[in-house]
C-alpha atoms as a PDB file:
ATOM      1  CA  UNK A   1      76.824  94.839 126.225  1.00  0.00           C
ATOM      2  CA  UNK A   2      76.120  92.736 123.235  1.00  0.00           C
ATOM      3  CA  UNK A   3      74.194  94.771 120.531  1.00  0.00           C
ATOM      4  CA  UNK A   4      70.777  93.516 119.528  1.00  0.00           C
ATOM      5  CA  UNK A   5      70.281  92.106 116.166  1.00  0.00           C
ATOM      6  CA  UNK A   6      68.501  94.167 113.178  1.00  0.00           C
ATOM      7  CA  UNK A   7      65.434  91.943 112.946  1.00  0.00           C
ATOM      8  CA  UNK A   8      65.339  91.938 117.050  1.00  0.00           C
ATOM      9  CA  UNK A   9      65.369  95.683 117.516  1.00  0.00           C
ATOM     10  CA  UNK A  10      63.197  96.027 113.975  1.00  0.00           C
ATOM     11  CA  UNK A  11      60.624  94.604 116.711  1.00  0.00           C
ATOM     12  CA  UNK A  12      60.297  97.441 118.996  1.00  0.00           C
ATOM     13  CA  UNK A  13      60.226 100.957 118.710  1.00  0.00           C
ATOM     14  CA  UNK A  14      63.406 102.682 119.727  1.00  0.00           C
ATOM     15  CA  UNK A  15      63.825 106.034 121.631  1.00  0.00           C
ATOM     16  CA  UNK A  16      66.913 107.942 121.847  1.00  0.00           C
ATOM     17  CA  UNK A  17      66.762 110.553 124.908  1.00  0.00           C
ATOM     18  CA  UNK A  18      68.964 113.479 124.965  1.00  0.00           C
ATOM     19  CA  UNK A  19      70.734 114.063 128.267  1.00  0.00           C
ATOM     20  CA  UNK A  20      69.543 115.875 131.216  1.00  0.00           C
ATOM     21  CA  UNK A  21      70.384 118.985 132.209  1.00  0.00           C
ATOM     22  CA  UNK A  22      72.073 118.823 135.538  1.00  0.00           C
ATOM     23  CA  UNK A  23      69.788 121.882 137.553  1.00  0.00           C
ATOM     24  CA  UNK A  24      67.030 119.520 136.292  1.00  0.00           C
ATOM     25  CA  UNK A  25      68.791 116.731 137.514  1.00  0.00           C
ATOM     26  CA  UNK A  26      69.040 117.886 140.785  1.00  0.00           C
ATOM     27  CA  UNK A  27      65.514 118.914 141.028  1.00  0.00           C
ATOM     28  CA  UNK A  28      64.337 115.532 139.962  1.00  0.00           C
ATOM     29  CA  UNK A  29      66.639 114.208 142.727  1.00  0.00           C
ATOM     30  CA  UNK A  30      65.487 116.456 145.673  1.00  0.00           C
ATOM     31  CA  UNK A  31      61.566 116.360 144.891  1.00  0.00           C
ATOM     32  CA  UNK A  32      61.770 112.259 144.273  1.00  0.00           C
ATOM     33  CA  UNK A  33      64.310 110.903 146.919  1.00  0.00           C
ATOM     34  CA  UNK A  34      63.227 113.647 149.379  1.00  0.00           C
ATOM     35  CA  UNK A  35      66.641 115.297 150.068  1.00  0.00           C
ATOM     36  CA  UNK A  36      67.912 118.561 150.859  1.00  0.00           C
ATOM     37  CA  UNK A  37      68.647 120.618 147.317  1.00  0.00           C
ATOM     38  CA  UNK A  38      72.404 121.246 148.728  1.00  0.00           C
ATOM     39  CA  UNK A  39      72.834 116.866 149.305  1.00  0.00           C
ATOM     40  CA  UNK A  40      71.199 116.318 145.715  1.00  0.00           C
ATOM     41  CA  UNK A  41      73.475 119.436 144.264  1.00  0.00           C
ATOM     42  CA  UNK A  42      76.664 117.591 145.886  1.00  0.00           C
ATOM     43  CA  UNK A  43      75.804 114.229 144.361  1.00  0.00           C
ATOM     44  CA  UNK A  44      75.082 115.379 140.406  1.00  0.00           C
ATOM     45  CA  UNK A  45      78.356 117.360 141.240  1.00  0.00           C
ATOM     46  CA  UNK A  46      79.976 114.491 141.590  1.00  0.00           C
ATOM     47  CA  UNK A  47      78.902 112.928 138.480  1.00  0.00           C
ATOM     48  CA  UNK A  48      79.838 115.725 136.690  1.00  0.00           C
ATOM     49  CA  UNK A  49      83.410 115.623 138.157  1.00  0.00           C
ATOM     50  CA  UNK A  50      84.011 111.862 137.292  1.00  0.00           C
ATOM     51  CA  UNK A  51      82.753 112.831 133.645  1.00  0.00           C
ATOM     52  CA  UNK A  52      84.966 115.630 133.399  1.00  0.00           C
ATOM     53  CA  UNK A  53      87.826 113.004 134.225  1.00  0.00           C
ATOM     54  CA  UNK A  54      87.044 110.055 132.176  1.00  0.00           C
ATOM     55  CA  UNK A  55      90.085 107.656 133.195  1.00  0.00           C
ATOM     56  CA  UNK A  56      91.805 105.900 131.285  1.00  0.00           C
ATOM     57  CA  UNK A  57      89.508 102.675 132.204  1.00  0.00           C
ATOM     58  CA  UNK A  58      86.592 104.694 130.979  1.00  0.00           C
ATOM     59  CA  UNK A  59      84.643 103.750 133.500  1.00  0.00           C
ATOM     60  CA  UNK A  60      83.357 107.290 133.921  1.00  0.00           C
ATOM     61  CA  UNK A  61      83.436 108.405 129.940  1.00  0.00           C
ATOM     62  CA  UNK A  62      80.166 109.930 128.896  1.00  0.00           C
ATOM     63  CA  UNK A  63      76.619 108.048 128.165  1.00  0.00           C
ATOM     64  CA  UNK A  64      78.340 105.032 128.709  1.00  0.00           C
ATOM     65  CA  UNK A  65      79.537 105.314 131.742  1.00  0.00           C
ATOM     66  CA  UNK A  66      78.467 103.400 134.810  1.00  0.00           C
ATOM     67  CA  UNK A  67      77.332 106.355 136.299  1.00  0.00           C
ATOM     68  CA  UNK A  68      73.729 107.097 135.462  1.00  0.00           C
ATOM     69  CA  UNK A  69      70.841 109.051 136.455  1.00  0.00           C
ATOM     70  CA  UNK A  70      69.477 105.730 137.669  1.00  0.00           C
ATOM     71  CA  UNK A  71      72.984 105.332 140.084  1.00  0.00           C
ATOM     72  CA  UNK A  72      72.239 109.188 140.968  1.00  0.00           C
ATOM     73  CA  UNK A  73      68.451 108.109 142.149  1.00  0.00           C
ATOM     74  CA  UNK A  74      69.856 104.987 144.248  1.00  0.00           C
ATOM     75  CA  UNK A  75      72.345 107.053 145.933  1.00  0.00           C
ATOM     76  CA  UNK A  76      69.964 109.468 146.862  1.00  0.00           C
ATOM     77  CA  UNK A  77      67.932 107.565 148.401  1.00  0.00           C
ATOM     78  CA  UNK A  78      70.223 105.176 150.258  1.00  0.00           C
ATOM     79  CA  UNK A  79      71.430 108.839 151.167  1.00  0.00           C
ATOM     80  CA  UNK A  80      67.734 109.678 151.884  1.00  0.00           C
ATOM     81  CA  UNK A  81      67.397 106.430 153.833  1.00  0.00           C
ATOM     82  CA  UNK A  82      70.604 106.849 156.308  1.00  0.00           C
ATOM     83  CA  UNK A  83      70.354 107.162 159.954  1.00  0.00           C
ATOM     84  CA  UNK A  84      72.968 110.458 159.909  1.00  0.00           C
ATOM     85  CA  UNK A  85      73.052 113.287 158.006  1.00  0.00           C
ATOM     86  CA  UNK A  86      76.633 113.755 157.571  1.00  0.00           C
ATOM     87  CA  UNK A  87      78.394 114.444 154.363  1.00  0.00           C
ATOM     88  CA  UNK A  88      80.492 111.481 154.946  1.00  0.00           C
ATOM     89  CA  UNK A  89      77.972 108.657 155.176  1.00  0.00           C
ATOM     90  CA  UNK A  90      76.473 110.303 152.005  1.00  0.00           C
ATOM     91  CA  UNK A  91      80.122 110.078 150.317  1.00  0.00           C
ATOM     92  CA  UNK A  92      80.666 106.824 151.820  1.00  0.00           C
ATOM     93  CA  UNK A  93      76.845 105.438 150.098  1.00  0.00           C
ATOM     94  CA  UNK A  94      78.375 106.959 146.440  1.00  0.00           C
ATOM     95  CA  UNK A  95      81.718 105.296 146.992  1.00  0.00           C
ATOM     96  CA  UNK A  96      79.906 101.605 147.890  1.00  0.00           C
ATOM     97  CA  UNK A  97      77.202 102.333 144.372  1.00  0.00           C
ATOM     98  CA  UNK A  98      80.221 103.000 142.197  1.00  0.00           C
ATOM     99  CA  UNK A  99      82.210  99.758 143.504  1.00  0.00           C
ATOM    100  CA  UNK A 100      79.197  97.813 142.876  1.00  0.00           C
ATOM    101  CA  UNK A 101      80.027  98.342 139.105  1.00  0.00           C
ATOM    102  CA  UNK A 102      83.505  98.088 138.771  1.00  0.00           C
ATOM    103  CA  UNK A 103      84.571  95.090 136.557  1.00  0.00           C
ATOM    104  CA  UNK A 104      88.297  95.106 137.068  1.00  0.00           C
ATOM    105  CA  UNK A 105      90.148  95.263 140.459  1.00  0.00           C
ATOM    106  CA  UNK A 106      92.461  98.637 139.326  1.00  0.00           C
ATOM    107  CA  UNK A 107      89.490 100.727 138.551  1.00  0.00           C
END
């Protein structure tokens, strides 16, 4: 994204949040999308995974990435939402979020 000018931003107050740590994560996840601790352990796990690989398209690197909590919260509860409670469906509603923010057809 484009950065903000000086006198723009000067405007507002700015907050700079560490990140969370994942067992809170995962808490946050079960207790507000209403999901079984072992589906909202499997999804953070995930993120963690694709942060631990960062490809070479970066689409996964760090606090950039297009992976956020936010992503993790949607998942869950499209996840949350589903008719089945298989591990695949679940897998299936993380592969569709991350799609949704690819930019270039080889990531």
């Amino acid at each position: 994204r484009k950065m903000l000018s000086r006198a723009f931003r000067n405007r507002f107050l700015e907050v700079h949040v560490d990140d969370i740590p994942l067992d809170e994560l995962t808490e946050m996840i079960t207790k507000r999308c209403n999901v079984a601790p072992s589906r909202a352990e499997r999804i953070v796990g995930v993120m963690r995974e694709l942060h631990l690989r960062r490809q070479r398209s970066n689409v996964f690197a760090g606090r950039a990435a297009f992976l956020t909590p936010r992503d993790l919260f949607r998942w869950a509860e499209r996840a949350a939402a589903g008719d089945t409670d298989s591990y695949t469906e679940v897998a299936r509603e993380g592969y569709v979020l991350l799609a949704e923010g690819l930019r270039r057809e080889e990531d």
